[in-house]
N, C-alpha and C. Protein backbone atom coordinates (compact mmCIF):
# COMPACT_ATOMS: atom_id res chain seq x y z
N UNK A 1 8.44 -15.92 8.15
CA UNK A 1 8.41 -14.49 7.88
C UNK A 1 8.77 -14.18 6.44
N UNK A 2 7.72 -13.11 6.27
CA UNK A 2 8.53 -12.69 4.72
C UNK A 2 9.73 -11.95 4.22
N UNK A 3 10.44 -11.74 3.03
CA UNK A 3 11.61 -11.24 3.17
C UNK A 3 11.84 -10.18 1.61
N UNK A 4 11.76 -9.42 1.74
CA UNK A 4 11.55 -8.62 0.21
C UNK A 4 12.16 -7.52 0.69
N UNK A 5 12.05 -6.96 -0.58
CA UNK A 5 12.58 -4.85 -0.10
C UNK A 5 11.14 -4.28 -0.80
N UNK A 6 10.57 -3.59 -0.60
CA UNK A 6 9.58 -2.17 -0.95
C UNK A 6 10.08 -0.94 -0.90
N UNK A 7 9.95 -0.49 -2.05
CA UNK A 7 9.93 0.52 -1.99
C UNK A 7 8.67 1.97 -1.83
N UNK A 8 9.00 2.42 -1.25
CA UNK A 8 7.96 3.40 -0.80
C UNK A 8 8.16 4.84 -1.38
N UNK A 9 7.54 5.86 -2.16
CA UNK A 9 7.59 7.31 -2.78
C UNK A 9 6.88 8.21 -2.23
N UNK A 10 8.04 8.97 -1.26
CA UNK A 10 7.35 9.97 -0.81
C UNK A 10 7.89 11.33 -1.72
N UNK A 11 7.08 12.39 -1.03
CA UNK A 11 7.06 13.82 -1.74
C UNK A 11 8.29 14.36 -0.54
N UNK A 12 9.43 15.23 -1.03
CA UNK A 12 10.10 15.92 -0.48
C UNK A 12 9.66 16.59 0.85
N UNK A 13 8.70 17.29 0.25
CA UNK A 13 8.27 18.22 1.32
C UNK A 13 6.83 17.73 1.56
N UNK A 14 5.79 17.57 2.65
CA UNK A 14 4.25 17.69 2.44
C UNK A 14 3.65 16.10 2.88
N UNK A 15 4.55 15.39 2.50
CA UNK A 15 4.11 13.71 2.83
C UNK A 15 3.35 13.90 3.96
N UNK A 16 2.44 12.30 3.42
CA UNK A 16 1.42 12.12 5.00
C UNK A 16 2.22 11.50 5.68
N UNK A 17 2.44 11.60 7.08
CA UNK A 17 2.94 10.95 8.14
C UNK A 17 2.83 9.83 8.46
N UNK A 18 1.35 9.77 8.86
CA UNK A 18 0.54 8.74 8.99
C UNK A 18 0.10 7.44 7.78
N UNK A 19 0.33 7.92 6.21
CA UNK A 19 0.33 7.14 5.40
C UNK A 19 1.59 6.45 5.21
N UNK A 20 2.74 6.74 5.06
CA UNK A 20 3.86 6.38 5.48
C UNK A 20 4.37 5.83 6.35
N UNK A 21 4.01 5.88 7.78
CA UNK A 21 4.89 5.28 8.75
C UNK A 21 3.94 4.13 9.18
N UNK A 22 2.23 4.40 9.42
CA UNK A 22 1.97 3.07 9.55
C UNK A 22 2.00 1.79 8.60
N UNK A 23 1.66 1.66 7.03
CA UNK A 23 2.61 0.51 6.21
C UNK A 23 3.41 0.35 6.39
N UNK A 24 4.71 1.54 6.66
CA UNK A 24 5.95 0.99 6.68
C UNK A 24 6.15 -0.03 7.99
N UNK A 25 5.68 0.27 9.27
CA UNK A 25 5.50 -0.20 10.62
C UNK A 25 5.19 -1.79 10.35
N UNK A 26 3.66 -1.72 9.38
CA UNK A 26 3.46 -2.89 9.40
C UNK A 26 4.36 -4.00 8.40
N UNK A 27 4.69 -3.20 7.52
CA UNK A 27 5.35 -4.47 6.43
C UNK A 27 6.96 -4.72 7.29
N UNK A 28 7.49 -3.61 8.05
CA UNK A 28 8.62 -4.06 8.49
C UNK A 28 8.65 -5.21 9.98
N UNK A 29 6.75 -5.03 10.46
CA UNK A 29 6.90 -6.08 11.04
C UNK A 29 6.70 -7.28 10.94
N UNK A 30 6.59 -7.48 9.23
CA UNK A 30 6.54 -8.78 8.56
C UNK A 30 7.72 -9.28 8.24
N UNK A 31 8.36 -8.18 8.45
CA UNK A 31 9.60 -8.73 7.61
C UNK A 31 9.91 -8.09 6.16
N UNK A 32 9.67 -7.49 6.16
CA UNK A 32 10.30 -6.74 4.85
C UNK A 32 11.16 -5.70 5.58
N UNK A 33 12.28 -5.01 4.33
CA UNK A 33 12.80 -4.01 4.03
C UNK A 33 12.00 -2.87 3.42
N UNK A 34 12.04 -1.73 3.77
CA UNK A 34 11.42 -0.46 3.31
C UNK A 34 12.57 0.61 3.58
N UNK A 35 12.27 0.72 1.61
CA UNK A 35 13.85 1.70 1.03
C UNK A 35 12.79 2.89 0.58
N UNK A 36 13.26 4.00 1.50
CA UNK A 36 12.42 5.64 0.79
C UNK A 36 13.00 6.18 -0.45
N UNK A 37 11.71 6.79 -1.44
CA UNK A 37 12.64 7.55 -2.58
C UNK A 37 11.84 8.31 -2.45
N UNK A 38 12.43 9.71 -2.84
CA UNK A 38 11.64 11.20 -3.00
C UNK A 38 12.46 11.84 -4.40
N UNK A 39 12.20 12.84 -4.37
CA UNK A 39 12.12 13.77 -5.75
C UNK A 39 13.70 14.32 -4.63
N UNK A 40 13.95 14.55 -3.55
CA UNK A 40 14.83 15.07 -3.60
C UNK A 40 15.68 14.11 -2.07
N UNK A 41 17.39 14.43 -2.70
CA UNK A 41 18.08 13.44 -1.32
C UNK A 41 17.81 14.14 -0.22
N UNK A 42 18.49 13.27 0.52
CA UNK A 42 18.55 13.70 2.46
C UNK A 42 17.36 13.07 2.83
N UNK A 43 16.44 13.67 3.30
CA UNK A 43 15.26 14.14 4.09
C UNK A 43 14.63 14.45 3.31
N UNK A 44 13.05 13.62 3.80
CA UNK A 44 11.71 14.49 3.51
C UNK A 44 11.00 15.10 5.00
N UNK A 45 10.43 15.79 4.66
CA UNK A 45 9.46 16.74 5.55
C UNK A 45 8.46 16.32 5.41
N UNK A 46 7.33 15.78 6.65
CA UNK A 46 6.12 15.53 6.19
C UNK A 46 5.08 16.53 7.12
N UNK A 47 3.84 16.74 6.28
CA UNK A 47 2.79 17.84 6.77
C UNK A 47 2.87 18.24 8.01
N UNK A 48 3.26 17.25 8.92
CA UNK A 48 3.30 17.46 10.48
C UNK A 48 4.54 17.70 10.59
N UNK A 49 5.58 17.67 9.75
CA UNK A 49 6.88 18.29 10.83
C UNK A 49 7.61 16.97 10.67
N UNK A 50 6.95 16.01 10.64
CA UNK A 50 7.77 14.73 11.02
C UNK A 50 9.26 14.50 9.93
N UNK A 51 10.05 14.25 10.10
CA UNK A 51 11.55 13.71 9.39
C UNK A 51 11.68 12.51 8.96
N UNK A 52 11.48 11.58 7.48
CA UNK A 52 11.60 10.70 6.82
C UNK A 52 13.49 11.00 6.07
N UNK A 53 14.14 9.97 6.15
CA UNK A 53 15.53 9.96 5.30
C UNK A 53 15.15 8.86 4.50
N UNK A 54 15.70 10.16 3.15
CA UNK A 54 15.52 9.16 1.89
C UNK A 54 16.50 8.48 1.72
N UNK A 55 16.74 7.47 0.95
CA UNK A 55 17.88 6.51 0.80
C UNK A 55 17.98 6.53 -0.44
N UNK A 56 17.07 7.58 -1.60
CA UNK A 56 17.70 7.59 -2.98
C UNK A 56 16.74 8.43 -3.93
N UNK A 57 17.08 8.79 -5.06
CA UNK A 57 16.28 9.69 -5.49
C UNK A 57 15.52 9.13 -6.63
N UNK A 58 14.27 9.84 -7.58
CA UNK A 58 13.55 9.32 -8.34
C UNK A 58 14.18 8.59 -9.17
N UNK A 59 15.35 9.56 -9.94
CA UNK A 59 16.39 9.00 -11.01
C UNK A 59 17.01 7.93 -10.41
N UNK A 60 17.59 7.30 -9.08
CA UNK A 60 17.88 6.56 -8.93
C UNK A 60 17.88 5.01 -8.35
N UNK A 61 16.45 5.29 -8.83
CA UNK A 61 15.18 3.84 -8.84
C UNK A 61 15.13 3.03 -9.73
N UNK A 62 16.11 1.61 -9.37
CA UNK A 62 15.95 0.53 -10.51
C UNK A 62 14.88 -0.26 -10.00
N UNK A 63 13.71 -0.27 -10.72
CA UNK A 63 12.62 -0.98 -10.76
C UNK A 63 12.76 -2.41 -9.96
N UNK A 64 14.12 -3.15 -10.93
CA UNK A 64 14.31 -4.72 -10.52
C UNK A 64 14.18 -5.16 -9.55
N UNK A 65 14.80 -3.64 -8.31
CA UNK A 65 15.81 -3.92 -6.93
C UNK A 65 14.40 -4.36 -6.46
N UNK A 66 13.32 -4.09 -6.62
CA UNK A 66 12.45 -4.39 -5.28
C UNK A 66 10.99 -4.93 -5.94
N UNK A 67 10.52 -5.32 -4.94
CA UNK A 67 9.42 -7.02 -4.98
C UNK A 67 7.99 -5.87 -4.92
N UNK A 68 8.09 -4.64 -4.80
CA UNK A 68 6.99 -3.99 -4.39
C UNK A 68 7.15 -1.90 -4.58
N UNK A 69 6.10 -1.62 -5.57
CA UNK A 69 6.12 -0.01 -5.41
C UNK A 69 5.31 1.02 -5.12
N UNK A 70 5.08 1.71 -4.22
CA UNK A 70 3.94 2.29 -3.48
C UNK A 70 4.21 3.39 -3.21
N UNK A 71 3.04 4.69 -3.42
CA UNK A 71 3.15 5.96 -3.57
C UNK A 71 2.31 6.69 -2.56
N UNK A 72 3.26 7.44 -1.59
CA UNK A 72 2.06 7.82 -0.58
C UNK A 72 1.82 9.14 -0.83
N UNK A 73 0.66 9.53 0.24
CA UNK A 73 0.24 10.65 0.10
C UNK A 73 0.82 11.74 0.80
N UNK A 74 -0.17 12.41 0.83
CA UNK A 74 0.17 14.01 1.53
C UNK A 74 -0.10 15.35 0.33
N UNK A 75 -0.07 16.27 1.10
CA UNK A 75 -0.32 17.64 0.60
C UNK A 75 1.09 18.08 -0.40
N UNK A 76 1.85 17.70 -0.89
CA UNK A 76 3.24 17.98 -1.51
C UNK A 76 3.29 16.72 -2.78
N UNK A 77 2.34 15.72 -2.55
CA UNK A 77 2.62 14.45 -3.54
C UNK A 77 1.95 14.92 -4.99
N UNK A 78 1.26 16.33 -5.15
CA UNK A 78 1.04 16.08 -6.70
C UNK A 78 2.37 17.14 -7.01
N UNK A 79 2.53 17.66 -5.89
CA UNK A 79 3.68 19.06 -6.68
C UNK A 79 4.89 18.23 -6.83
N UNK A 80 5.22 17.46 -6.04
CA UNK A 80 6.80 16.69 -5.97
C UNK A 80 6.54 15.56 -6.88
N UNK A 81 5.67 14.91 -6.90
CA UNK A 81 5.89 13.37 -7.41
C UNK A 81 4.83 13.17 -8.83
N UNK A 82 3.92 13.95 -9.07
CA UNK A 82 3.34 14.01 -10.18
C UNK A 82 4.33 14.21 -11.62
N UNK A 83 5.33 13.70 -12.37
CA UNK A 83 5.79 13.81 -13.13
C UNK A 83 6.69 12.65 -13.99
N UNK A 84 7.47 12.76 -15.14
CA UNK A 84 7.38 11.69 -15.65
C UNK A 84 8.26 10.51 -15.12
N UNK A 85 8.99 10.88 -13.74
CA UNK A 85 10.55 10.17 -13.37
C UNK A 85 9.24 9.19 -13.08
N UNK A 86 8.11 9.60 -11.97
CA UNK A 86 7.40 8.49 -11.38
C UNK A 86 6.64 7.66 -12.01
N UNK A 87 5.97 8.71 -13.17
CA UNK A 87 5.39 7.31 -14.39
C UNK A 87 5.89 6.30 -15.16
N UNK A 88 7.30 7.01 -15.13
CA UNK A 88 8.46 5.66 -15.55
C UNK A 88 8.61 4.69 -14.73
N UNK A 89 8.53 4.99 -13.46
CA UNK A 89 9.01 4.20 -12.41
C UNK A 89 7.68 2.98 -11.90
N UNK A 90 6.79 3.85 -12.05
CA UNK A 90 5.22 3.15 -11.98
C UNK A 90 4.81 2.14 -13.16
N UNK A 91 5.44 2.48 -14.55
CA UNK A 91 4.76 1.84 -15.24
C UNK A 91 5.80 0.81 -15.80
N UNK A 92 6.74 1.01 -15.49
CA UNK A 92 8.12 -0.38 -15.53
C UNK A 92 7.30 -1.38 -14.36
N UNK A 93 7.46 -0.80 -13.50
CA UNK A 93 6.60 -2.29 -12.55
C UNK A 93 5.10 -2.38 -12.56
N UNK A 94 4.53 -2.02 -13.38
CA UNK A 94 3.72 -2.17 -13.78
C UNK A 94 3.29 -3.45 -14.89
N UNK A 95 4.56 -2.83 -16.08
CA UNK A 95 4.55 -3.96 -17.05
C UNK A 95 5.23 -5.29 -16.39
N UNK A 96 5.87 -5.29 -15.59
CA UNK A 96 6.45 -6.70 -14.87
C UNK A 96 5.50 -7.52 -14.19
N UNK A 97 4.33 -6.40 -13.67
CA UNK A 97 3.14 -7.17 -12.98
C UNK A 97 3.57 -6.79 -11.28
N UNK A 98 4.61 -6.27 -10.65
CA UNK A 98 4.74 -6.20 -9.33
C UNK A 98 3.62 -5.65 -8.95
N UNK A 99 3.79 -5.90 -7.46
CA UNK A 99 2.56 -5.13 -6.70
C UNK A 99 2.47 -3.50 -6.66
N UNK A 100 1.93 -3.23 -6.48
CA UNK A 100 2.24 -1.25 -6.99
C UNK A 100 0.65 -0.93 -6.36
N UNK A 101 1.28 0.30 -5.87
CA UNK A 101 0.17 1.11 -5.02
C UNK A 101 0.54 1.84 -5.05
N UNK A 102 -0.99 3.30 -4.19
CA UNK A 102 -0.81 4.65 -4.13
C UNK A 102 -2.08 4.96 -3.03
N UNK A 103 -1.65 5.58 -1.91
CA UNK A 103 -2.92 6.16 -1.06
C UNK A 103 -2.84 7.59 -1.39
N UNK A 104 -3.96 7.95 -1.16
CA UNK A 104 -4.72 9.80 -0.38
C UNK A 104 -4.79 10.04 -2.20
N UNK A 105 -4.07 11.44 -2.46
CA UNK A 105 -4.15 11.78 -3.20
C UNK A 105 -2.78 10.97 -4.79
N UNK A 106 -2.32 9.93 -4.56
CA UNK A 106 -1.41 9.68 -5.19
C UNK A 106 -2.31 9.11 -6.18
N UNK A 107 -3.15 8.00 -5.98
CA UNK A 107 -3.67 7.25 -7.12
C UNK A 107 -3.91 8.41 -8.45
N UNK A 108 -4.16 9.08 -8.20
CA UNK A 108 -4.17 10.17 -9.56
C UNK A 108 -3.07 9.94 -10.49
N UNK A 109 -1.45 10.05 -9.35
CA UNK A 109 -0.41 9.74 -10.40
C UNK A 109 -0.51 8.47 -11.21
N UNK A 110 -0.94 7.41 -10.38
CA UNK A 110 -1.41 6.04 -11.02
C UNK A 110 -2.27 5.99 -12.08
N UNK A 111 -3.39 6.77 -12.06
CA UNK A 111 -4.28 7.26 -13.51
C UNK A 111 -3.34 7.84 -14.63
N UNK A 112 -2.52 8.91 -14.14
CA UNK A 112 -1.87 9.77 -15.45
C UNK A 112 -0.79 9.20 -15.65
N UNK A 113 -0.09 8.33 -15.14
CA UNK A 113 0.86 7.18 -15.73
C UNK A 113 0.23 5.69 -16.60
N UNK A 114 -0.68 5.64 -16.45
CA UNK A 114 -2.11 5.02 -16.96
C UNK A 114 -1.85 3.38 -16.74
N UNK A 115 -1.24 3.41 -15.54
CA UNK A 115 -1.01 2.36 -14.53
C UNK A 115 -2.32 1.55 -14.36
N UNK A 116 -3.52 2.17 -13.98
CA UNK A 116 -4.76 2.00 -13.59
C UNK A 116 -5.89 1.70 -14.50
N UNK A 117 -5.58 1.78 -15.92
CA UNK A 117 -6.61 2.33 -16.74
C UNK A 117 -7.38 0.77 -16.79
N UNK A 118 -8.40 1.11 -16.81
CA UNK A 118 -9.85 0.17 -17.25
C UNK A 118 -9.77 -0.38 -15.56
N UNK A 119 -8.98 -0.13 -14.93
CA UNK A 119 -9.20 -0.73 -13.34
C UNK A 119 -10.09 -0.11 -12.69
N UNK A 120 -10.78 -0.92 -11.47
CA UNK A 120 -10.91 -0.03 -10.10
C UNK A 120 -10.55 0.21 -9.06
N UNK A 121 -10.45 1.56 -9.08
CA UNK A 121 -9.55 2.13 -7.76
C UNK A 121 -10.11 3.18 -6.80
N UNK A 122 -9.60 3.60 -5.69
CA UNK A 122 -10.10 4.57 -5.24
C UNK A 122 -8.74 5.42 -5.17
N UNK A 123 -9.44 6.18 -3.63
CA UNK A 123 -8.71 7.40 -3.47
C UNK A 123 -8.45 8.93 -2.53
N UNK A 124 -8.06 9.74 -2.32
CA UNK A 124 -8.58 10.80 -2.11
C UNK A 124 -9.56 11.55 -2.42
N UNK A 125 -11.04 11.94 -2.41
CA UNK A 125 -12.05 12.98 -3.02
C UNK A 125 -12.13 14.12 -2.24
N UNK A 126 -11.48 14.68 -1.35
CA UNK A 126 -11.71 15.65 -0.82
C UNK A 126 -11.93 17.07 -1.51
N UNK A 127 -11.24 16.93 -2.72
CA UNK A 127 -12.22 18.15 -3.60
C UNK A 127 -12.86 18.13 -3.99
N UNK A 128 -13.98 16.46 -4.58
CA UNK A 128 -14.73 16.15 -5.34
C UNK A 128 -14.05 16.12 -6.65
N UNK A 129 -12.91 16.41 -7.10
CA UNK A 129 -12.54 16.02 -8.44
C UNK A 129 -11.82 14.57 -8.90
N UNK A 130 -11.98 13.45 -7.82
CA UNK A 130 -11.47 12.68 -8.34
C UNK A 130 -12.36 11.68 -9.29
N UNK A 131 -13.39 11.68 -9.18
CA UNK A 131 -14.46 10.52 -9.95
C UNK A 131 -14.07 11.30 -11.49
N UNK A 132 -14.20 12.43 -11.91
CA UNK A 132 -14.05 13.29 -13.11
C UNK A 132 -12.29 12.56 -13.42
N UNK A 133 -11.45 13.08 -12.59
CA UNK A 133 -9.98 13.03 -12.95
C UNK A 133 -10.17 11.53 -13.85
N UNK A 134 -10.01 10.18 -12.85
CA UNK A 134 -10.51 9.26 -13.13
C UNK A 134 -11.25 8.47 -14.31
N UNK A 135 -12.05 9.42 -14.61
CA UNK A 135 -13.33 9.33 -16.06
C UNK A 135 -12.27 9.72 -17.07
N UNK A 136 -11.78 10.90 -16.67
CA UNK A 136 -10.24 10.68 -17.86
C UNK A 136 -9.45 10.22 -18.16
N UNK A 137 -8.85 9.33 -17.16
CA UNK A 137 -8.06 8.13 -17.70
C UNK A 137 -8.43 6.56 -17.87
N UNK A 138 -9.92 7.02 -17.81
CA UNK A 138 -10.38 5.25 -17.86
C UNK A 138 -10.38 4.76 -17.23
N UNK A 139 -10.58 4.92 -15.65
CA UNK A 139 -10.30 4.18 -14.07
C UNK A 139 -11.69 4.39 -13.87
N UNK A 140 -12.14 3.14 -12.98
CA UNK A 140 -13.47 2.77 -12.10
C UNK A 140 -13.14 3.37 -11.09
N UNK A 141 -13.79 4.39 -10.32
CA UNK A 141 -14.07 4.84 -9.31
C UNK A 141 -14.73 4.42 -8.72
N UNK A 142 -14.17 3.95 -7.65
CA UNK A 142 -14.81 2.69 -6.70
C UNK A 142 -14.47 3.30 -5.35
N UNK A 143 -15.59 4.15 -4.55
CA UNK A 143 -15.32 4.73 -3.14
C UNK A 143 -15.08 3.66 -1.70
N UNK A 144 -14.15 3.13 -1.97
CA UNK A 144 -14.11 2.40 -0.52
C UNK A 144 -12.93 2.60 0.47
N UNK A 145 -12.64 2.45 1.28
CA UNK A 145 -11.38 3.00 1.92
C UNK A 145 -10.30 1.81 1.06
N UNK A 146 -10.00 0.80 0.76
CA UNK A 146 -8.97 0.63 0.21
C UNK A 146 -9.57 -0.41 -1.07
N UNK A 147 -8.87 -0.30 -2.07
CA UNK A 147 -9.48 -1.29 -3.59
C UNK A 147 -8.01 -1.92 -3.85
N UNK A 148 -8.45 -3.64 -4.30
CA UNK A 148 -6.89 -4.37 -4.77
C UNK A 148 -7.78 -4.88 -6.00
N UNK A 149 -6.99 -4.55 -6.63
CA UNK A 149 -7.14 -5.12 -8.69
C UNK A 149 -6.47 -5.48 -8.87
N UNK A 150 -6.08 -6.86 -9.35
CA UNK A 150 -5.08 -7.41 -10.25
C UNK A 150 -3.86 -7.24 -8.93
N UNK A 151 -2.76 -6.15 -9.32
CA UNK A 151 -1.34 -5.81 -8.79
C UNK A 151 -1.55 -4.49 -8.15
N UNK A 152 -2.75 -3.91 -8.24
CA UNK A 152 -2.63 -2.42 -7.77
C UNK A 152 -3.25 -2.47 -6.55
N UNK A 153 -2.84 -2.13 -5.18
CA UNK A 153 -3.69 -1.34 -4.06
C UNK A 153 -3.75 0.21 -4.42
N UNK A 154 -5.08 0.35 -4.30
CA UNK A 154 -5.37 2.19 -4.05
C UNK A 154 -6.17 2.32 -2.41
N UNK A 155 -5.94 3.40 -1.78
CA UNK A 155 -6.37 3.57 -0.72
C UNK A 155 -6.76 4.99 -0.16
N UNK A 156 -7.55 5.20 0.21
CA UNK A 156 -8.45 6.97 0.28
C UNK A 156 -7.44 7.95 1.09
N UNK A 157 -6.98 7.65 2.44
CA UNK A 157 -6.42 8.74 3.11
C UNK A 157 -5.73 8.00 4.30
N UNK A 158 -5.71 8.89 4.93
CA UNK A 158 -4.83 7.91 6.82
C UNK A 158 -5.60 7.16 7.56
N UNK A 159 -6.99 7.10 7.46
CA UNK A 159 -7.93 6.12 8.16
C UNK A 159 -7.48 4.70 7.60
N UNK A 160 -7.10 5.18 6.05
CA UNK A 160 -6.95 3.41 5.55
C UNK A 160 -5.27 2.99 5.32
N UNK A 161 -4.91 3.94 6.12
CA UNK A 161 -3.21 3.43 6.42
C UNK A 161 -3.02 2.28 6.74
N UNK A 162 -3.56 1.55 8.00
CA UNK A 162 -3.35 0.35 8.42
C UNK A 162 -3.77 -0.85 6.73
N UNK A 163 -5.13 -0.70 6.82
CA UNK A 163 -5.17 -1.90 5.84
C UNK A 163 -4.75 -1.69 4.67
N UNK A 164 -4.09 -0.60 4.40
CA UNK A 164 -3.65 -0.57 2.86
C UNK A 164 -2.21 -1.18 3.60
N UNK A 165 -2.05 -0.50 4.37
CA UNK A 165 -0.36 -1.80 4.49
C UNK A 165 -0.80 -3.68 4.59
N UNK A 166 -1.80 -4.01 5.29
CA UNK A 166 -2.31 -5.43 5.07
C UNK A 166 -2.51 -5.52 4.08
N UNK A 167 -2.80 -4.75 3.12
CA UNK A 167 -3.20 -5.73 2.23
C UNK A 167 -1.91 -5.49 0.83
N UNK A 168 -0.95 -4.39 1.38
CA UNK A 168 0.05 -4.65 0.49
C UNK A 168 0.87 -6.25 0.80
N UNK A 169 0.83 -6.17 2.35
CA UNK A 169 1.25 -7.59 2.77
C UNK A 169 0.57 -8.59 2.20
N UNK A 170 -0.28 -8.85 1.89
CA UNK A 170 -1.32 -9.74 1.41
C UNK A 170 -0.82 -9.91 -0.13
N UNK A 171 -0.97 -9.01 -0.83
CA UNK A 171 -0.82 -8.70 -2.20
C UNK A 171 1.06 -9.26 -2.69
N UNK A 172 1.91 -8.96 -1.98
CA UNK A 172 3.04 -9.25 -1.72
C UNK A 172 3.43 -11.16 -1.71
N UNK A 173 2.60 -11.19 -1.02
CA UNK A 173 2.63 -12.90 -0.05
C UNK A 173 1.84 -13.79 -1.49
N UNK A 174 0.92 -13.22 -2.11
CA UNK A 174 -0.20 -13.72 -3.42
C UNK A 174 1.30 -13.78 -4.46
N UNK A 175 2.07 -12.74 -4.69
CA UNK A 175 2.43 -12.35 -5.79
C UNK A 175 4.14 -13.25 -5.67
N UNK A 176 4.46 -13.60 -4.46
CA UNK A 176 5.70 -14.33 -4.21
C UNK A 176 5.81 -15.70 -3.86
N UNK A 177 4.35 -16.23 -3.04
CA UNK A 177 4.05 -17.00 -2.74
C UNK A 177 4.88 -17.48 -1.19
N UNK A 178 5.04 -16.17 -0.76
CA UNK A 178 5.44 -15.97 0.64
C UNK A 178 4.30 -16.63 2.13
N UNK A 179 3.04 -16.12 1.55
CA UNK A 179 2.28 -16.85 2.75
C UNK A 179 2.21 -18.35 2.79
């Protein structure tokens, strides 16, 4: 079994449910640890009502602590988590090479932290503005339910909950030499 901590970034208020709890489900039944951070302590709220407890806040994310960093979605992730605590936080493990992800609408933050740039990724399009967003930071827009480049998973919405958690497991196991 594998043995790491991940960290996972949800939005205070608005998180997807379903993007969140099934990775977390699956990597904790690999064997990992999964530590929540949000923009704010206690509790997050997600779109459905559901109750996530955070265990720490943006500011208090040392990159080092963990083998893995991943940004989920929901309707609250560009208002809460779009800003510079997370591009710091994204692009420190970034430059280290960890594994780092973002489903639904997060990969955007991954573009404007320029985490992504010259990569391909996908994403959320449900407004049609992501291929444009994208074209602005130099990211391949690549429509598939989940894309792995290099260290990055991106993944479209809650249909690709499950395999974006496989293949963070996957990506994890490549990058530790856990499998």
């Amino acid at each position: 079994m594998a043995s790491g901590k991940i960290l996972f970034i949800i939005a205070s208020e608005g998180f997807q449910h379903i993007e969140y709890l099934e990775p977390k489900r699956i990597l904790e039944g690999a064997g990992f640890s999964i530590i929540t951070a949000s923009d704010k302590a206690g509790t997050a709220v997600a779109d459905d009502g559901t109750i996530a407890k955070v265990d720490l806040t943006l500011d208090e994310v040392k990159v080092g602590n963990y083998d893995g960093i991943f940004i989920m979605g929901g309707s609250g992730a560009l208002e809460h988590l779009d800003n510079e605590k997370t591009y710091r936080i994204m692009k420190e493990a970034n430059q280290k090479l960890y594994p780092i992800g973002a489903i639904c609408v997060s990969p955007r933050i991954l573009a404007k932290a320029g985490v992504i740039t010259r990569k391909r990724a996908t994403g959320w399009n449900g407004d049609g503005e992501l291929p444009e967003i994208f074209k602005i930071y130099d990211v391949k827009y690549t429509p598939m339910p989940v894309v792995v480049e290099e260290n990055v998973i991106t993944a479209t919405d809650p249909d690709a909950a499950k395999l974006f958690g496989q293949e963070i497991i996957t990506l994890l196991q490549n990058n530790k030499g856990w499998g």
